[in-house]
C-alpha atoms as a PDB file:
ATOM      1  CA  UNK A   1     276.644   3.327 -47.054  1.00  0.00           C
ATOM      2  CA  UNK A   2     279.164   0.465 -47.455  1.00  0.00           C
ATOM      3  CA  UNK A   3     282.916   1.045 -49.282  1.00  0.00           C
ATOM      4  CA  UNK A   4     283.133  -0.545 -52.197  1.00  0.00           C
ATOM      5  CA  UNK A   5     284.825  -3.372 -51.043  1.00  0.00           C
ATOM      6  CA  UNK A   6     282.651  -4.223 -48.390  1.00  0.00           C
ATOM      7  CA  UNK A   7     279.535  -4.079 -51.351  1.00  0.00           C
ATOM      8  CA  UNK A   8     281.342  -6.388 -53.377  1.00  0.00           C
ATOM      9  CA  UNK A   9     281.550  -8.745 -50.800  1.00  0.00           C
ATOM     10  CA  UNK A  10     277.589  -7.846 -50.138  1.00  0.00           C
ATOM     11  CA  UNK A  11     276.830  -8.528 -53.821  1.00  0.00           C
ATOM     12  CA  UNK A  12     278.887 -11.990 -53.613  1.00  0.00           C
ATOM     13  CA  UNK A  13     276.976 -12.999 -50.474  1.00  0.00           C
ATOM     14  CA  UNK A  14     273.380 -11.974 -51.879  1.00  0.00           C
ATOM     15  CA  UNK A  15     274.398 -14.230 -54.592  1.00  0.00           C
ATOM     16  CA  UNK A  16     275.275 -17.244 -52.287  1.00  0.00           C
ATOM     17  CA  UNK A  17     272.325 -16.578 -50.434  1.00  0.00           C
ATOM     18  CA  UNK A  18     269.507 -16.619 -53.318  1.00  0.00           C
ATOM     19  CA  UNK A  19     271.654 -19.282 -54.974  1.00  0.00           C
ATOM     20  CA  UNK A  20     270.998 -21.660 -51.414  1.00  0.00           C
ATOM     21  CA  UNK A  21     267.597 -20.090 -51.552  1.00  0.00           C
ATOM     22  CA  UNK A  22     266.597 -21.533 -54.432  1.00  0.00           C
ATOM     23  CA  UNK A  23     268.589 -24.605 -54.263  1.00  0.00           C
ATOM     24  CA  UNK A  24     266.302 -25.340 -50.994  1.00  0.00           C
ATOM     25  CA  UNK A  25     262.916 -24.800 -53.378  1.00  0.00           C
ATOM     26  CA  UNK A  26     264.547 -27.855 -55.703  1.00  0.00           C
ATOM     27  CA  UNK A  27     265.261 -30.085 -53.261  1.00  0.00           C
ATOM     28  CA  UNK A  28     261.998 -29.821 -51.201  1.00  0.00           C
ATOM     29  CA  UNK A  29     260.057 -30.360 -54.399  1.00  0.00           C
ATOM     30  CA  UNK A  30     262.154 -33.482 -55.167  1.00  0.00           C
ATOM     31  CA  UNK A  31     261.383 -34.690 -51.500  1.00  0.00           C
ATOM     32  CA  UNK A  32     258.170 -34.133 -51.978  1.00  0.00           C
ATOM     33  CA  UNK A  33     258.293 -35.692 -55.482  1.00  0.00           C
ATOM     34  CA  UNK A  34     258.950 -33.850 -58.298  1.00  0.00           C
ATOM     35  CA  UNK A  35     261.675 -34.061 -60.078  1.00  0.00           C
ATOM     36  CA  UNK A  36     261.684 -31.052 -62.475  1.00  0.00           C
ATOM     37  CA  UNK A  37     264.409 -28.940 -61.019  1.00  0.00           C
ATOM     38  CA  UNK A  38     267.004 -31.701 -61.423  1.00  0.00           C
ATOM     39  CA  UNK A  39     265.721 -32.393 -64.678  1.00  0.00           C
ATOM     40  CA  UNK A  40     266.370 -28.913 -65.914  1.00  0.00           C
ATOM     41  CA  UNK A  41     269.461 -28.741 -64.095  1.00  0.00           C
ATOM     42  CA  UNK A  42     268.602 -26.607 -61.413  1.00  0.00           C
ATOM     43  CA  UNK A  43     269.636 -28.627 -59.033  1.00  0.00           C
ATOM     44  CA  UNK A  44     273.703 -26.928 -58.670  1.00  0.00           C
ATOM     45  CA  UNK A  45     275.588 -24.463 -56.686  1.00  0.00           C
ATOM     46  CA  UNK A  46     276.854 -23.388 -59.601  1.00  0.00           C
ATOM     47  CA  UNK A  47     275.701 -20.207 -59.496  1.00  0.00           C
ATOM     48  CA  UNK A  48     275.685 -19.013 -63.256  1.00  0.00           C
ATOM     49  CA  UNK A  49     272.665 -21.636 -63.567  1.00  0.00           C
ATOM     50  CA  UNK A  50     270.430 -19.561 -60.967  1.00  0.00           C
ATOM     51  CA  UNK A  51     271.580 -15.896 -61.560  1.00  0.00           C
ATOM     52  CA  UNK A  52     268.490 -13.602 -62.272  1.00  0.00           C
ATOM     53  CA  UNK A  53     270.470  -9.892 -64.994  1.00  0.00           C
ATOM     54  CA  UNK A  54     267.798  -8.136 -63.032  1.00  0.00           C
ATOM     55  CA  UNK A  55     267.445  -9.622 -59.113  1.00  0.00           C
ATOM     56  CA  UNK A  56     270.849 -10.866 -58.794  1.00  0.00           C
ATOM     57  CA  UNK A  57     272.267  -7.482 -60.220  1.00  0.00           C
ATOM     58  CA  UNK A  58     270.547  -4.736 -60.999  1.00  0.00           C
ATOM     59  CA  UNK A  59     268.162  -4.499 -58.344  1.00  0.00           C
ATOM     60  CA  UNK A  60     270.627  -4.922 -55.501  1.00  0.00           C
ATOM     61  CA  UNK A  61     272.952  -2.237 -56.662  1.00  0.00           C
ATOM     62  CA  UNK A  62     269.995   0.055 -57.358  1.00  0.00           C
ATOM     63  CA  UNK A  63     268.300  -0.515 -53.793  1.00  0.00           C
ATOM     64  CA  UNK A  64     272.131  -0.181 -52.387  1.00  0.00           C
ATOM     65  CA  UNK A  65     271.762   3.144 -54.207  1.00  0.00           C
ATOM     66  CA  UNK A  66     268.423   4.006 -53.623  1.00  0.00           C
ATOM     67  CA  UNK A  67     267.969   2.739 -49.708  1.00  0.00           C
ATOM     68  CA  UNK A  68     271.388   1.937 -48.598  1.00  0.00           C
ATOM     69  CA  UNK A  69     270.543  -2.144 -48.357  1.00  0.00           C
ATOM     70  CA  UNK A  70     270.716  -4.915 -50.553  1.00  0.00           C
ATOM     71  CA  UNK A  71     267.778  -6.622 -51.765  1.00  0.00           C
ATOM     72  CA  UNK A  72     267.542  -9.366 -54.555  1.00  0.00           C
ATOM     73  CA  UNK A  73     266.882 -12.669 -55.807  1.00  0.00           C
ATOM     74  CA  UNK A  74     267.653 -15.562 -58.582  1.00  0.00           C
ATOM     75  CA  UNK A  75     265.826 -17.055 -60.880  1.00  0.00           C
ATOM     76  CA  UNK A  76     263.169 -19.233 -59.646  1.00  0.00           C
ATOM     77  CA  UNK A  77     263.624 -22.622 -59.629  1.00  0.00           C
ATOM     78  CA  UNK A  78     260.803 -24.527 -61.600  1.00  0.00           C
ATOM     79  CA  UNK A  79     258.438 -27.135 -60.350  1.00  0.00           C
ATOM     80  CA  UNK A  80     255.287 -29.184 -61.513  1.00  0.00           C
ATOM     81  CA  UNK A  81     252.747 -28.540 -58.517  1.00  0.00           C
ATOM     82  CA  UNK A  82     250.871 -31.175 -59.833  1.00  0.00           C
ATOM     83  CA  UNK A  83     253.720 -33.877 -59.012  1.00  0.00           C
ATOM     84  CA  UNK A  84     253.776 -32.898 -55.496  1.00  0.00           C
ATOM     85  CA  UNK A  85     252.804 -34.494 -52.497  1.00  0.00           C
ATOM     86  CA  UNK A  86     250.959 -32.975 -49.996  1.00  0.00           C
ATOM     87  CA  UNK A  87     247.386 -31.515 -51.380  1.00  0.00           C
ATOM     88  CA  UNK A  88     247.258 -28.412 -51.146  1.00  0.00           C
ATOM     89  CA  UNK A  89     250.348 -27.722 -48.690  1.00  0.00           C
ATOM     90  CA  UNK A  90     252.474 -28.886 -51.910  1.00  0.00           C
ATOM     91  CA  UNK A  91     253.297 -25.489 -52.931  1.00  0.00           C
ATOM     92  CA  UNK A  92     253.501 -24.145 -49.253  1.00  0.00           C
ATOM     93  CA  UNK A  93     256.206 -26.210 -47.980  1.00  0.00           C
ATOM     94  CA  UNK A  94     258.158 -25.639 -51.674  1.00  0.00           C
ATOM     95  CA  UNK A  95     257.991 -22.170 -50.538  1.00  0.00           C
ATOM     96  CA  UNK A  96     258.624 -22.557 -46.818  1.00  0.00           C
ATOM     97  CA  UNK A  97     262.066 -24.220 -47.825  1.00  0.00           C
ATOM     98  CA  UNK A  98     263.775 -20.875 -49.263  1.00  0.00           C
ATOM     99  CA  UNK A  99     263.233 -18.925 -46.141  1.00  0.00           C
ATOM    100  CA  UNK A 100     263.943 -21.871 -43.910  1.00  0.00           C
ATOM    101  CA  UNK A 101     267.213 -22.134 -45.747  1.00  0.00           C
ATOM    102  CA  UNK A 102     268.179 -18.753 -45.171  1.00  0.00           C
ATOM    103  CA  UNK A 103     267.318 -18.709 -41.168  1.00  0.00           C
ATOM    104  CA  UNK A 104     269.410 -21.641 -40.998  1.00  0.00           C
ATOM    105  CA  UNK A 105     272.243 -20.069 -42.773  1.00  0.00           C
ATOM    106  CA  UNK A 106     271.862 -17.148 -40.312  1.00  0.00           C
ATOM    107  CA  UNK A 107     271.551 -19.146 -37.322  1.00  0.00           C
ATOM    108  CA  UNK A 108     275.019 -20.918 -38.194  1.00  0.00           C
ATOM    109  CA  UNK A 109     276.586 -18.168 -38.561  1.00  0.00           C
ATOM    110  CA  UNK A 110     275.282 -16.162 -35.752  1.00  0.00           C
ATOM    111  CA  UNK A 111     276.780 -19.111 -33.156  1.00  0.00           C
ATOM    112  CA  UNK A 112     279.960 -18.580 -35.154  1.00  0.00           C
ATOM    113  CA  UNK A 113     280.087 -15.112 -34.872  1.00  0.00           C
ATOM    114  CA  UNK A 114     278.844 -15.646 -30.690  1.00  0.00           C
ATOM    115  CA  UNK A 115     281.515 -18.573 -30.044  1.00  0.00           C
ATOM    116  CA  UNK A 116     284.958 -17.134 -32.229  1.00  0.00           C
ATOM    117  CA  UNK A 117     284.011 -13.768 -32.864  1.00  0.00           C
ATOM    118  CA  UNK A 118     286.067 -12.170 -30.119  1.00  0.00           C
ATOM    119  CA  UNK A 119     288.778 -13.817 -31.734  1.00  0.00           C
ATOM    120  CA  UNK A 120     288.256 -12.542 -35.021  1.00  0.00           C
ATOM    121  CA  UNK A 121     289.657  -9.830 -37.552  1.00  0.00           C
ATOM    122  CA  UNK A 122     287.592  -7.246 -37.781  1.00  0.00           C
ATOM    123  CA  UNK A 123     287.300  -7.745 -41.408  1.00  0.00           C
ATOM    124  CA  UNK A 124     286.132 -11.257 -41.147  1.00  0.00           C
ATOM    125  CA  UNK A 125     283.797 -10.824 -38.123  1.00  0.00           C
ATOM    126  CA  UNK A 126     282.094  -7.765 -40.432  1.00  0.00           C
ATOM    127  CA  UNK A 127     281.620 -10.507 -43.355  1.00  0.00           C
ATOM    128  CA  UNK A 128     280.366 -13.106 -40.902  1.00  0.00           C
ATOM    129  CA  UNK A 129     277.410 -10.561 -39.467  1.00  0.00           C
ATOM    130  CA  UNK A 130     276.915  -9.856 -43.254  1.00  0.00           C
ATOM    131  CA  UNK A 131     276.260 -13.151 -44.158  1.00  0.00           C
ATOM    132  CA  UNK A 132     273.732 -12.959 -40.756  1.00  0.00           C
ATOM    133  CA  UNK A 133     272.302 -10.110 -41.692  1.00  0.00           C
ATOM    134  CA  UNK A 134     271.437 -10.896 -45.661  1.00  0.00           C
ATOM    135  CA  UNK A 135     270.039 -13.736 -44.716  1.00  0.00           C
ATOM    136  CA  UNK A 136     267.903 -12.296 -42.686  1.00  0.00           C
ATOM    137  CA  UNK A 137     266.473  -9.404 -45.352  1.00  0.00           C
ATOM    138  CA  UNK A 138     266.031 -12.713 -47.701  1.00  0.00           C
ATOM    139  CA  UNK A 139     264.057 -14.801 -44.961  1.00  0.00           C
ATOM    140  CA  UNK A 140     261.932 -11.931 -43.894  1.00  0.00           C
ATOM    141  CA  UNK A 141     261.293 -10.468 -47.472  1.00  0.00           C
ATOM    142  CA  UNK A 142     260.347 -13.210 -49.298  1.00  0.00           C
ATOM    143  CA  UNK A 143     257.721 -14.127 -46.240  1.00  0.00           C
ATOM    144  CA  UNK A 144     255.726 -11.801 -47.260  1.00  0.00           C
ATOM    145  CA  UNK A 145     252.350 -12.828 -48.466  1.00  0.00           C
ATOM    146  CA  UNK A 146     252.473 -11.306 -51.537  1.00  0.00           C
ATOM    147  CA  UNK A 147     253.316 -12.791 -54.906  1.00  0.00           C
ATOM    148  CA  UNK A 148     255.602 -14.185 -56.179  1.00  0.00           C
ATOM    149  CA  UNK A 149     256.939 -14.118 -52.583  1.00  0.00           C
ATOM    150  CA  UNK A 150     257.150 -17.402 -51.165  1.00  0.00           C
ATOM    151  CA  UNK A 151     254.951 -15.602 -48.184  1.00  0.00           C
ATOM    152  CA  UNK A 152     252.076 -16.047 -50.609  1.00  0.00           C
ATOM    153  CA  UNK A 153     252.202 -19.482 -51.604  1.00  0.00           C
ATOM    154  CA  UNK A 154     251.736 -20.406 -47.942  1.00  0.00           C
ATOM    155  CA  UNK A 155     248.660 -17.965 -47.650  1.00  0.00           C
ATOM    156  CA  UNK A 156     247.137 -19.388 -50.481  1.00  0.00           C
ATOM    157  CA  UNK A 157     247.599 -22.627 -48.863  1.00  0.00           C
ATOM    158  CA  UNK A 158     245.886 -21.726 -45.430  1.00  0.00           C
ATOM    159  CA  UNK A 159     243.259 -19.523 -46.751  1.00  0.00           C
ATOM    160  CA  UNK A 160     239.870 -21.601 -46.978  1.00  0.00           C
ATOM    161  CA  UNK A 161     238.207 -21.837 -50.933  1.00  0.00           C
ATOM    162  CA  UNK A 162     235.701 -19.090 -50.354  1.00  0.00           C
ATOM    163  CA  UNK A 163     239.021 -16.311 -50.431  1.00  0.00           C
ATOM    164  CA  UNK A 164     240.219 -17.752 -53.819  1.00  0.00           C
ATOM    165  CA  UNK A 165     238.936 -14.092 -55.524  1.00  0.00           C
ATOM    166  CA  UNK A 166     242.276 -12.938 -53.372  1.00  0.00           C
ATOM    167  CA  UNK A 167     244.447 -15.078 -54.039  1.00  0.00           C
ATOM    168  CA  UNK A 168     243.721 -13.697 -58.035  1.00  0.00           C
ATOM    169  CA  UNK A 169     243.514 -10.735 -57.135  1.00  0.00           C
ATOM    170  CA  UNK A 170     247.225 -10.637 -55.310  1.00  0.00           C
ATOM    171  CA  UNK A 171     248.451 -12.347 -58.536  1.00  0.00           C
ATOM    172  CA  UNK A 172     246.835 -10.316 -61.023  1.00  0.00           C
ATOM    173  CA  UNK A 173     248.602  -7.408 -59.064  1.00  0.00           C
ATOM    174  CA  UNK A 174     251.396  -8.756 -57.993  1.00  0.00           C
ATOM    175  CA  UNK A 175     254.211  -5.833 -59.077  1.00  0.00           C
ATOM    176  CA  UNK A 176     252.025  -3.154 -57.311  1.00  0.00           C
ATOM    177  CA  UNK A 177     252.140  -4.755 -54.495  1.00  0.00           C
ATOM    178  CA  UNK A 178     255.924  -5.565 -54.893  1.00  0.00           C
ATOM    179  CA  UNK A 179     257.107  -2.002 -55.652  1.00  0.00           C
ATOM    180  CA  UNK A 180     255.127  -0.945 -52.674  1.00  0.00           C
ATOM    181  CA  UNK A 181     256.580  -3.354 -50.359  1.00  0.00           C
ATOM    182  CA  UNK A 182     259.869  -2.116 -51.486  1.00  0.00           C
ATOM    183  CA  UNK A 183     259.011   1.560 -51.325  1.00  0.00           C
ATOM    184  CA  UNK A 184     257.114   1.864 -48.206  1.00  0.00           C
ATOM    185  CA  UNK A 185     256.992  -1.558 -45.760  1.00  0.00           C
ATOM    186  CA  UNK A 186     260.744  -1.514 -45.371  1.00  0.00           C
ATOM    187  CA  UNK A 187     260.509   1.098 -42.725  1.00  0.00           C
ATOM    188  CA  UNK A 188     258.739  -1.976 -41.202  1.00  0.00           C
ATOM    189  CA  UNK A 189     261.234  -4.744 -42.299  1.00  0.00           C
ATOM    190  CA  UNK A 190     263.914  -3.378 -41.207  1.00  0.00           C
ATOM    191  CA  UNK A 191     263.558  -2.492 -37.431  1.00  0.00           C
ATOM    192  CA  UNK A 192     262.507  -6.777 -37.233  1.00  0.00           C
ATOM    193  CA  UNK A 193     265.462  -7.643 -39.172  1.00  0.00           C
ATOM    194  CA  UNK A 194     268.033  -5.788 -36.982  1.00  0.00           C
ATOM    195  CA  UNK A 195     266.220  -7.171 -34.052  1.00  0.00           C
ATOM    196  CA  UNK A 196     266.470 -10.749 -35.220  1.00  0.00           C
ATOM    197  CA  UNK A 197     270.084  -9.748 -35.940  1.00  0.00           C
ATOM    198  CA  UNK A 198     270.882  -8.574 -32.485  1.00  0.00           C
ATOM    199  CA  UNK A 199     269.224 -11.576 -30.933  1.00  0.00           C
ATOM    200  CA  UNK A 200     271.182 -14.259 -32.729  1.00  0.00           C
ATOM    201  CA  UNK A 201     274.423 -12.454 -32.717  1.00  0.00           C
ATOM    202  CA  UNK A 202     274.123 -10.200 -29.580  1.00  0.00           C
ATOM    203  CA  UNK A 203     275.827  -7.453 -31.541  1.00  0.00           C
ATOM    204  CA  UNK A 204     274.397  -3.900 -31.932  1.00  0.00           C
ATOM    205  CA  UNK A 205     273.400  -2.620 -35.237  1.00  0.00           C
END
């Protein structure tokens, strides 16, 4: 279990994190040509316009409590599928962005952590391989293909017309599946997050 101080700097990262997250959703679906995040001013760091009561606060503290990690999101940035580019693959590569966004993140800070770690505090080389490692739970999470995941909208996307019944049936079901993947899959989740950790940073876990 983290000290305090260490969750509040968990809970501030988290919120960086989903804020980028989300950020990356907006500006691929401007890119690809749709301008309804900017329009409804989504399209900040300012991370009061993105924060979710429930995913950017309650959840994490009650998975801190319940599992010992953080887990959590913001509120979803709107766009107009139908302004997209793309067909079909609209939607996917919307959704591809948030991961993306937090790989990169982790990548960036893994070489950081690899080239000036050794010359680090402590303190600040345990908030750099937090930053790493949140990143990671957000990238592998919300790959999942199940909605509202971003894991799905790709599915959907690659899954020919004759398996439309499961893309309904996935959204019609949606928070079973969620609450499941929270409750049992992590055991799962986990072990490839700290192995994607260890690989970028070459630290332990």
């Amino acid at each position: 279990m983290l000290d305090p101080i260490s969750f509040v700097f968990s809970i501030a990262v988290l919120i960086m994190s989903v804020v980028i997250h989300e950020l990356s959703h907006g500006y691929a679906a401007e890119t690809l040509g749709d301008p309804t995040a900017r329009i409804a001013g989504r399209l900040t760091v300012n991370p009061l316009k993105h924060l979710d009561m429930v995913g950017s606060f309650i959840v994490p503290v009650a998975t801190y409590l319940l599992g010992g990690f953080i887990l959590g999101w913001a509120k979803p940035v709107p766009y107009n599928p139908y302004n997209l580019s793309g067909g079909r693959w609209g939607p996917a590569l919307v959704a591809a962005a948030g991961p993306f966004a937090n790989i990169i993140l982790a990548v960036i800070f893994s070489v950081i952590l690899r080239v000036f770690g050794g010359s680090f505090d402590p303190a600040v080389a345990g908030l750099v391989s937090l930053i790493v490692l949140i990143n990671l739970v957000l990238a592998v999470f919300n790959i999942v293909p199940v909605p509202p995941l971003d894991g799905s909208k790709i599915l959907f996307a690659a899954l020919p017309i004759k398996w439309r019944g499961l893309e309904i049936f996935l959204e019609r079901n949606w928070l079973l599946f969620v609450v499941l993947l929270i409750l049992f899959l992590w055991e799962f989740i986990v072990p490839l997050v700290f192995f994607l950790f260890r690989l970028l940073t070459g630290v332990g876990v």
